[in-house]
Protein backbone atom coordinates (compact mmCIF):
# COMPACT_ATOMS: atom_id res chain seq x y z
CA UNK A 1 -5.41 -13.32 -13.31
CA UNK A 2 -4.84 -15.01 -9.84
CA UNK A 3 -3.55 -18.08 -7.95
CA UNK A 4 -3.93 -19.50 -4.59
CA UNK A 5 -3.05 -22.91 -3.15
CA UNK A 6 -6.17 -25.13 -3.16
CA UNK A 7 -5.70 -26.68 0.57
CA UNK A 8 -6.51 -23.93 3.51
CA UNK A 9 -3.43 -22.65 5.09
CA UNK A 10 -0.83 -23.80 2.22
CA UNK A 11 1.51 -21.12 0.88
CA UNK A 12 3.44 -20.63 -2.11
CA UNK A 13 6.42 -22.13 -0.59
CA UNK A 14 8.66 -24.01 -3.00
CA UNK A 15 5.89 -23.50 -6.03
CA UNK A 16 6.99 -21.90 -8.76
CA UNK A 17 3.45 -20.77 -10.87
CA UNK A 18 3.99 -20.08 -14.14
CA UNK A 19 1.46 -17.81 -16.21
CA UNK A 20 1.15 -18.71 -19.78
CA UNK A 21 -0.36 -16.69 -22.85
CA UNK A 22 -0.96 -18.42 -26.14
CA UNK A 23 -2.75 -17.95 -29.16
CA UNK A 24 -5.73 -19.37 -29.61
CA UNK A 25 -5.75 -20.12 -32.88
CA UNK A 26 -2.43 -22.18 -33.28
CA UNK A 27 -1.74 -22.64 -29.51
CA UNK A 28 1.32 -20.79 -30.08
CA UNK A 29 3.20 -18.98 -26.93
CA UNK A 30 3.09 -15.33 -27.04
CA UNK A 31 4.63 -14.82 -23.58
CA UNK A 32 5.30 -16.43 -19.98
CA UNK A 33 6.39 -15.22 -16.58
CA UNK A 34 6.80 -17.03 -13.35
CA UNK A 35 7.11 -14.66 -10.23
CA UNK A 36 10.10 -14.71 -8.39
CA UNK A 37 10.61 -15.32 -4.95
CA UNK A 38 7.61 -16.30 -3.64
CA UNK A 39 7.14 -17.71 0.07
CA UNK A 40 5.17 -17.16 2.85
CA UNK A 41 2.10 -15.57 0.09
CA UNK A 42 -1.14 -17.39 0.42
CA UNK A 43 -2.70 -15.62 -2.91
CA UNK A 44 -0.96 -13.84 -6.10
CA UNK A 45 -1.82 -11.87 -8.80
CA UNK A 46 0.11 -13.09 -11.99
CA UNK A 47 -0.56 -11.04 -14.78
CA UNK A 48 -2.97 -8.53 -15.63
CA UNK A 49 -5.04 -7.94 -19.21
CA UNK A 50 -5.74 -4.37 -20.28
CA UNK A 51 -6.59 -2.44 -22.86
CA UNK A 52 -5.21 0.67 -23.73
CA UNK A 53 -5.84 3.54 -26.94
CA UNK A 54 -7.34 0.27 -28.67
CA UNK A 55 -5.15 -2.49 -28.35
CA UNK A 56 -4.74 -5.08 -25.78
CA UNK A 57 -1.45 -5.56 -23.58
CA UNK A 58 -0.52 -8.39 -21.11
CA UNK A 59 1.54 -6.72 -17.94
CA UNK A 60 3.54 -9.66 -15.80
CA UNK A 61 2.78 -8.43 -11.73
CA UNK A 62 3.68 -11.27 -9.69
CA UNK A 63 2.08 -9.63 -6.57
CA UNK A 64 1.44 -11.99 -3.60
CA UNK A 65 -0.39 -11.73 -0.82
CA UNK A 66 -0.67 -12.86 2.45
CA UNK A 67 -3.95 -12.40 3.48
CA UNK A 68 -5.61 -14.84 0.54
CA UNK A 69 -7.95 -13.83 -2.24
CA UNK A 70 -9.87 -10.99 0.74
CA UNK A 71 -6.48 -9.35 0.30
CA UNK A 72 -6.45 -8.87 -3.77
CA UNK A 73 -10.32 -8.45 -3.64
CA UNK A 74 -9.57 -5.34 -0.99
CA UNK A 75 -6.98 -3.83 -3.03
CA UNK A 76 -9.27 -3.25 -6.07
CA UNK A 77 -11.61 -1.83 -4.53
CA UNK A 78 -14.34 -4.77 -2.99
CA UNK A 79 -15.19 -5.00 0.44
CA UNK A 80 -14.73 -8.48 2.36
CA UNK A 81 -16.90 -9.18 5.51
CA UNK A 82 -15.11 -10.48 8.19
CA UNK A 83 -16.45 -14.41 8.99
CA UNK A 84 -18.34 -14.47 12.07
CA UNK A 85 -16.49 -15.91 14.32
CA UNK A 86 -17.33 -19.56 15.55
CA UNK A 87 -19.83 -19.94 18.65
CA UNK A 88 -17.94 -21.02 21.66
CA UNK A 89 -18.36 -24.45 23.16
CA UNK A 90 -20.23 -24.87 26.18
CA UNK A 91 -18.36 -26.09 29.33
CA UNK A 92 -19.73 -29.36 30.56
CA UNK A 93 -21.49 -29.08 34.33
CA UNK A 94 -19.45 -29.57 36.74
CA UNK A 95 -20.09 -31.30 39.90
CA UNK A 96 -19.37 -28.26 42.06
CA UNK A 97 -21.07 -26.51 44.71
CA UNK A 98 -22.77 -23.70 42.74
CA UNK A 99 -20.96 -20.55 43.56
CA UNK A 100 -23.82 -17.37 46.13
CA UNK A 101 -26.24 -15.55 43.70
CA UNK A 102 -24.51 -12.81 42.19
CA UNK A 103 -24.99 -9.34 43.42
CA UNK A 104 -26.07 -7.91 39.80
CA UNK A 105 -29.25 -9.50 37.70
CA UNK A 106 -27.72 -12.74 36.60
CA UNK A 107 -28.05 -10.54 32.50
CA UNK A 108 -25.08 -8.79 32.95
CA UNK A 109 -23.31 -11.03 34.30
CA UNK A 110 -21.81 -12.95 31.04
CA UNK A 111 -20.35 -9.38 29.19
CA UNK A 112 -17.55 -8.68 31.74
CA UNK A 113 -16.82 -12.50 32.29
CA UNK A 114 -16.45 -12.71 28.00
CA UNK A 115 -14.67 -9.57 27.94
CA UNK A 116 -12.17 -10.46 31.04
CA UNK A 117 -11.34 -13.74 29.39
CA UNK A 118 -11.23 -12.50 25.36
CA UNK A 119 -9.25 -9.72 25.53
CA UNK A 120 -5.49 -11.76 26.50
CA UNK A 121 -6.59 -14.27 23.24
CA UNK A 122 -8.06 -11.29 20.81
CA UNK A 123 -6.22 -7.94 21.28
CA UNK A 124 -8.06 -4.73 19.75
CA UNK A 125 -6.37 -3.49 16.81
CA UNK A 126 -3.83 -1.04 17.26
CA UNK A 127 -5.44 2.95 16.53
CA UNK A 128 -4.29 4.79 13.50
CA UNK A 129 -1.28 5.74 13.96
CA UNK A 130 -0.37 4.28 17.13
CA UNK A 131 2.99 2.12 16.89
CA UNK A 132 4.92 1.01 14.49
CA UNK A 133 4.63 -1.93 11.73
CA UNK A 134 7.84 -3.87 10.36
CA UNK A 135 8.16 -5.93 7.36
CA UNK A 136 8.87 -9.27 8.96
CA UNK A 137 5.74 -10.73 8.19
CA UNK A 138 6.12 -9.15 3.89
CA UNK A 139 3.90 -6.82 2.46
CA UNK A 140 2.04 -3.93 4.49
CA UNK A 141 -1.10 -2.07 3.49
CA UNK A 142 -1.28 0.84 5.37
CA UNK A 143 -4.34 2.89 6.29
CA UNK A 144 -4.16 6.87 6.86
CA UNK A 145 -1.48 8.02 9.66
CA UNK A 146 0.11 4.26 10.17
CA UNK A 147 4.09 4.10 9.68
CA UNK A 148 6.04 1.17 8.80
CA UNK A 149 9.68 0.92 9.11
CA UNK A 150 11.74 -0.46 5.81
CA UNK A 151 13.72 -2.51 7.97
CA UNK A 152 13.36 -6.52 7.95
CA UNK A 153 14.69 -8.72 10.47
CA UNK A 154 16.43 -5.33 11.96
CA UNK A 155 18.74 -5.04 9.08
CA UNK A 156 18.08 -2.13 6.81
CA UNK A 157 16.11 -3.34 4.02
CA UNK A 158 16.64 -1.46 1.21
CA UNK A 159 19.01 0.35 -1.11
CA UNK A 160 16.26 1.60 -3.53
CA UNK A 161 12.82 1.82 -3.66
CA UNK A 162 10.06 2.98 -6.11
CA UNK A 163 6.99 4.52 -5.40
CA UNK A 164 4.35 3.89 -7.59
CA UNK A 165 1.46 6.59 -7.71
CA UNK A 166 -1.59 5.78 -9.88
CA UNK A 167 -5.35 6.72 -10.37
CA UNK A 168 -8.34 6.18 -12.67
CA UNK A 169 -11.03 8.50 -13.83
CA UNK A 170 -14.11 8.57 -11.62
CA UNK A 171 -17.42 6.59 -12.62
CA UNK A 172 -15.85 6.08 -16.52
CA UNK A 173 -15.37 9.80 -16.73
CA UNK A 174 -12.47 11.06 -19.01
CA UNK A 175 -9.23 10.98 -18.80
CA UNK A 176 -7.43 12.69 -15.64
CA UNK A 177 -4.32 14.28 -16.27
CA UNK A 178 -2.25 14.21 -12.70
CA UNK A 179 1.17 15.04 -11.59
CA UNK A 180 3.49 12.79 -9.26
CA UNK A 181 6.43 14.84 -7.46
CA UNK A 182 8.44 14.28 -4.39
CA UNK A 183 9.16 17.24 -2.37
CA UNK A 184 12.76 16.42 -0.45
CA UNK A 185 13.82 18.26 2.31
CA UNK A 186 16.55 19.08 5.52
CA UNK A 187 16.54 18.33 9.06
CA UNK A 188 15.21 21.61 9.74
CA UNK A 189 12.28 21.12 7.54
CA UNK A 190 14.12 23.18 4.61
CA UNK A 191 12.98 23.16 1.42
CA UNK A 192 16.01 21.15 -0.85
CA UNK A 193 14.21 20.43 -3.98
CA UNK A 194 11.19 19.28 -5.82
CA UNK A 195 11.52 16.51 -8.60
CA UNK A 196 8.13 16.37 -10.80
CA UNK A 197 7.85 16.01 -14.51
CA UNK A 198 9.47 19.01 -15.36
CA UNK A 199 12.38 18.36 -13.12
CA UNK A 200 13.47 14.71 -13.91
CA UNK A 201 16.14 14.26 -11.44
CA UNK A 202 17.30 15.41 -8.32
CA UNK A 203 20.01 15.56 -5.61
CA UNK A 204 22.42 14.13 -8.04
CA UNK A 205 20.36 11.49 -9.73
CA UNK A 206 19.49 10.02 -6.48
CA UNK A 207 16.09 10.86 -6.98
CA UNK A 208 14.75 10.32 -10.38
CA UNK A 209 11.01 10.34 -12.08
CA UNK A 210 9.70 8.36 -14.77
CA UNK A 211 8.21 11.25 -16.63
CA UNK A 212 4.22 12.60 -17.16
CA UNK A 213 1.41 10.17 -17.51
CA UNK A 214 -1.23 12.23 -19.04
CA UNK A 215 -4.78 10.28 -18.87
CA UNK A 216 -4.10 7.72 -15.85
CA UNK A 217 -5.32 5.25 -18.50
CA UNK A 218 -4.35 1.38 -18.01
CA UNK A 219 -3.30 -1.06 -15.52
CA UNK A 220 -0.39 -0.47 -13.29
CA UNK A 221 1.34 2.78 -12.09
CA UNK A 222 1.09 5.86 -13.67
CA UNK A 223 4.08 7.28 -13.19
CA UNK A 224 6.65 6.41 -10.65
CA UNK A 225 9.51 7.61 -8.39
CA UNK A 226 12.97 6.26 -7.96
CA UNK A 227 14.80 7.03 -4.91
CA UNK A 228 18.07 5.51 -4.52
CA UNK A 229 18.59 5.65 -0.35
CA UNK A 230 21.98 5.04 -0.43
CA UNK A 231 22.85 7.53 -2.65
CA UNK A 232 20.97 10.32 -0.74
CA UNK A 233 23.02 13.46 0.71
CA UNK A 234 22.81 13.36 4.54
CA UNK A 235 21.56 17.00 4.36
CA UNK A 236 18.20 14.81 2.90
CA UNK A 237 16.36 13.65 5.74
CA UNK A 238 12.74 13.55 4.45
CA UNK A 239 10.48 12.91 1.49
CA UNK A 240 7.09 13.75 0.78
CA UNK A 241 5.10 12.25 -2.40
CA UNK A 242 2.30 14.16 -4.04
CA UNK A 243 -0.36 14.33 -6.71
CA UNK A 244 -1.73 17.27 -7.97
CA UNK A 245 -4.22 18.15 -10.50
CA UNK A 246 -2.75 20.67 -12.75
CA UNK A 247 -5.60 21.36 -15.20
CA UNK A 248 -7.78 21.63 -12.20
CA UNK A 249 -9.76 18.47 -11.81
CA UNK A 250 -11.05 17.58 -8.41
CA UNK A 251 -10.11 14.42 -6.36
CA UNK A 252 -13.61 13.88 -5.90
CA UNK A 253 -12.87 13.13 -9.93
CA UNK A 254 -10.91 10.27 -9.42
CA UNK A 255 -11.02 6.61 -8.30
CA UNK A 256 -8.46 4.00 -7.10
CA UNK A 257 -5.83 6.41 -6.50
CA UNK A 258 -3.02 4.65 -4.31
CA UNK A 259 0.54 4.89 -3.47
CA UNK A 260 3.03 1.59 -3.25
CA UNK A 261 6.18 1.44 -2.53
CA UNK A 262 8.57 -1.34 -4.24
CA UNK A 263 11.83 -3.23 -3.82
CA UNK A 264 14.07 -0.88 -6.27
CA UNK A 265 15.93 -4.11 -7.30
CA UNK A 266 13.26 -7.10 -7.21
CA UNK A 267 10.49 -5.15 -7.87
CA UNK A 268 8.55 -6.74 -5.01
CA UNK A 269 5.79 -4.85 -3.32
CA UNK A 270 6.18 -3.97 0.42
CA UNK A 271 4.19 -0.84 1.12
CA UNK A 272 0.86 0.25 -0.19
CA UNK A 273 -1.57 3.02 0.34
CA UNK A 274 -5.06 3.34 -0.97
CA UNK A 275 -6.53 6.45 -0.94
CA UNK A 276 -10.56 5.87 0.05
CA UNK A 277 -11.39 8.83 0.88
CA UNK A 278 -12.03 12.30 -1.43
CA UNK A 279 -12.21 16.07 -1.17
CA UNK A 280 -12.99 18.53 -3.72
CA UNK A 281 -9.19 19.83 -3.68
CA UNK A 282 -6.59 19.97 -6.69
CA UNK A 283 -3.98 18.49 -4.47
CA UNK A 284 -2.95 15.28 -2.15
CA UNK A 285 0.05 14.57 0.79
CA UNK A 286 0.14 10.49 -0.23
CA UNK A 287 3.08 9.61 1.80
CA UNK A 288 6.26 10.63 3.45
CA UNK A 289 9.76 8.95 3.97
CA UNK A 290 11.78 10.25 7.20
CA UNK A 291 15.18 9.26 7.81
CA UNK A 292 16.04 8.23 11.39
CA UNK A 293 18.96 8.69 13.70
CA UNK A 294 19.93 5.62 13.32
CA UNK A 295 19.75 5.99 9.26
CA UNK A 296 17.09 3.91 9.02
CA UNK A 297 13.55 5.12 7.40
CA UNK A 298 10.43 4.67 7.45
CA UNK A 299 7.42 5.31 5.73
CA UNK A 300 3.80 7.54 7.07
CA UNK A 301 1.11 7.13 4.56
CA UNK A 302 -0.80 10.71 4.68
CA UNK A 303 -3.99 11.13 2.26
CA UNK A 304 -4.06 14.61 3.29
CA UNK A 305 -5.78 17.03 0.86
CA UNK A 306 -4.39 20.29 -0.46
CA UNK A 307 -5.65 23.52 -2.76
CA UNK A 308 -2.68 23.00 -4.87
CA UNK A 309 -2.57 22.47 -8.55
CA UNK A 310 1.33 22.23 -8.83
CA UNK A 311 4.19 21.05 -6.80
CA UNK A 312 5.24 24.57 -5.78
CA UNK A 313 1.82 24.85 -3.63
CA UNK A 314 3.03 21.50 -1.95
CA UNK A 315 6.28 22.93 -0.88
CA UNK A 316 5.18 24.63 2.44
CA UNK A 317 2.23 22.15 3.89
CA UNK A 318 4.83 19.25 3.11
CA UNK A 319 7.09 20.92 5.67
CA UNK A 320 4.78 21.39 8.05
CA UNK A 321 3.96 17.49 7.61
CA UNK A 322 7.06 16.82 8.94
C-alpha cells in the first residue's frame, strides 16, 4: 500500500498519513500506524499485505522515498523509462549579420554546439564507484561498487544500524533456505570473528543476529544484523555481510535478493542494495562497512559471487575485499 502527495513537487512535509485496517464486516479497527518522521519524501510505502504458511499478516513499513512512485516501482523489481526530455525552444532570428560559412558541412555542426552548451546544465552521472555519496539528501540506493558515507550534515550519523538481508525463490520455485553472516575483521585484514546463525553474537554483543530464516518466505527481511558502532572494539575496523546457500542452491535460484541498511533506533531506511545480477555460485559479498581514520564509516555495496556454501568459505575472499 502507497501514498504520494497529489500536486507535482509536494512532499510529505508536515503530513502525518495514517494507514488504517478494519474489518469489513463490522468496520471494526484491527490496526493503524502512521510513519514517523517523514519530510523531504515525495512517495511512501505504508504497510504491506502478505501471506505466509496460510494466513494473512499486515507488516507497518513506513518507507519513503524521494524519487516518487519510479522509486518504489524500481525497488520491486519494475523498470521506469526515463521521460524524454522536453524539445528545446527555438531562439528567435536575430537581426545580425550572419556569422562566414562554417568550415565543416553545416550537419555536424549542431552536436558539438549542443554538447558544449549541455554539459555545465546536465553533468554525466558519476561511474560506479567513482566518489562518494552522503546522506544529506535521505535515503541512498546504491548500485554495485558505489560507497556512501553514514555521516549526515558531517556529524556521524549513527550509533546502530541493521542490515536487513532478504530473498525470494526464483520464478515461484520452492522455498530457499539461505544464511546471513557478517564476517568482522582488523586493520590488517585479520580474521576477528564470524557471527551467522550458529554464532548469535559477537565482539561482546556488539554484533548480534536475529537467528535462521529457513524458506525466505514473506514480506520484509529475512533475517537481519545488528551492529551497535559505538560499542565496537577499535581492533574492529571492517565488516563484510554475506549470504550463502548452505544446502547448495544456486543464486541463479533466487530473486529479489537485496541488502538495506537501517537506522538501529528509528528504524528508518538509509542504504539499500539490490542484487540484479546472478551466477550459478552458493555464495554472495553483499556489502562491506570500513571504519575510517577519522572513526567515521561507510558503506561499499559488493554483489560479488563466491563458491561458498558456509561462512567459513567467506572468511578469506572477504579479506581480500578489503
Amino acid at each position: 500500500m502507497t501514498a504520494s502527495p497529489d500536486a507535482a513537487g509536494q512532499t510529505f512535509q508536515g503530513i502525518e498519513p495514517t494507514a488504517t485496517v478494519r474489518n469489513a464486516d463490522d468496520n471494526s479497527v484491527l490496526a493503524t500506524f502512521t510513519p514517523p518522521q517523514l519530510g523531504a519524501e515525495t512517495a511512501l510505502v505504508i504497510v504491506e499485505i502478505y501471506r505466509r504458511n496460510g494466513q494473512w499478516k499486515a507488516r507497518a513499513v513506513g518507507q519513503g522515498y524521494a524519487n516518487g512512485l519510479a522509486g518504489i516501482a524500481t525497488d520491486f523489481g519494475v523498470t521506469v523509462e526515463e521521460p524524454a526530455a522536453p524539445a528545446q525552444p527555438v531562439p528567435p532570428a536575430q537581426p545580425v549579420t550572419p556569422p562566414p560559412p562554417p568550415a565543416q558541412p553545416p550537419t555536424a555542426a549542431p552536436a558539438p554546439h549542443v554538447s558544449a552548451v549541455a554539459a555545465p546544465d546536465t553533468p554525466p552521472p558519476p561511474a560506479l564507484g567513482a566518489g562518494k555519496i552522503n546522506l544529506d539528501k535521505g535515503r541512498v540506493s546504491l548500485q554495485k561498487n558505489q560507497t556512501v558515507s553514514l555521516v549526515k550534515g558531517g556529524r556521524p550519523l549513527l550509533s546502530q544500524v541493521r542490515m536487513g538481508l532478504g530473498w525470494e525463490p526464483a520464478y515461484r520455485g520452492k522455498d530457499i533456505d539461505l544464511d546471513a553472516s557478517v564476517i568482522a575483521y582488523g586493520p590488517q585484514r585479520n580474521h576477528i570473528d564470524s557471527c551467522y546463525f550458529g554464532k548469535l553474537q559477537i565482539v561482546g554483543g556488539a554484533i548480534r543476529h536475529s537467528g535462521d530464516n529457513l524458506t525466505g518466505e514473506g514480506g520484509g527481511d529475512d533475517e537481519v544484523i545488528t551492529v551497535d558502532l559505538g560499542r565496537l572494539p577499535q581492533e574492529v575496523t571492517g565488516l563484510v555481510f554475506t549470504v550463502n546457500s548452505f544446502s547448495g542452491q544456486k543464486f541463479t535460484e533466487v530473486a529479489k535478493a537485496y541488502c538495506r541498511l537501517l537506522d538501529g533506533t528509528t528504524g528508518e531506511e538509509l542504504v539499500r542494495f539490490d542484487l540484479t545480477s546472478a551466477e550459478p555460485q552458493t555464495g554472495v559479498m553483499m556489502a562491506k562497512l570500513i571504519r575510517q581514520f577519522s572513526g567515521e564509516w561507510e558503506m561499499t555495496a559488493m554483489g560479488d559471487f563466491v563458491k561458498s556454501r558456509t561462512v567459513r568459505g567467506m572468511v578469506k575472499p572477504a579479506a581480500q575485499s578489503l
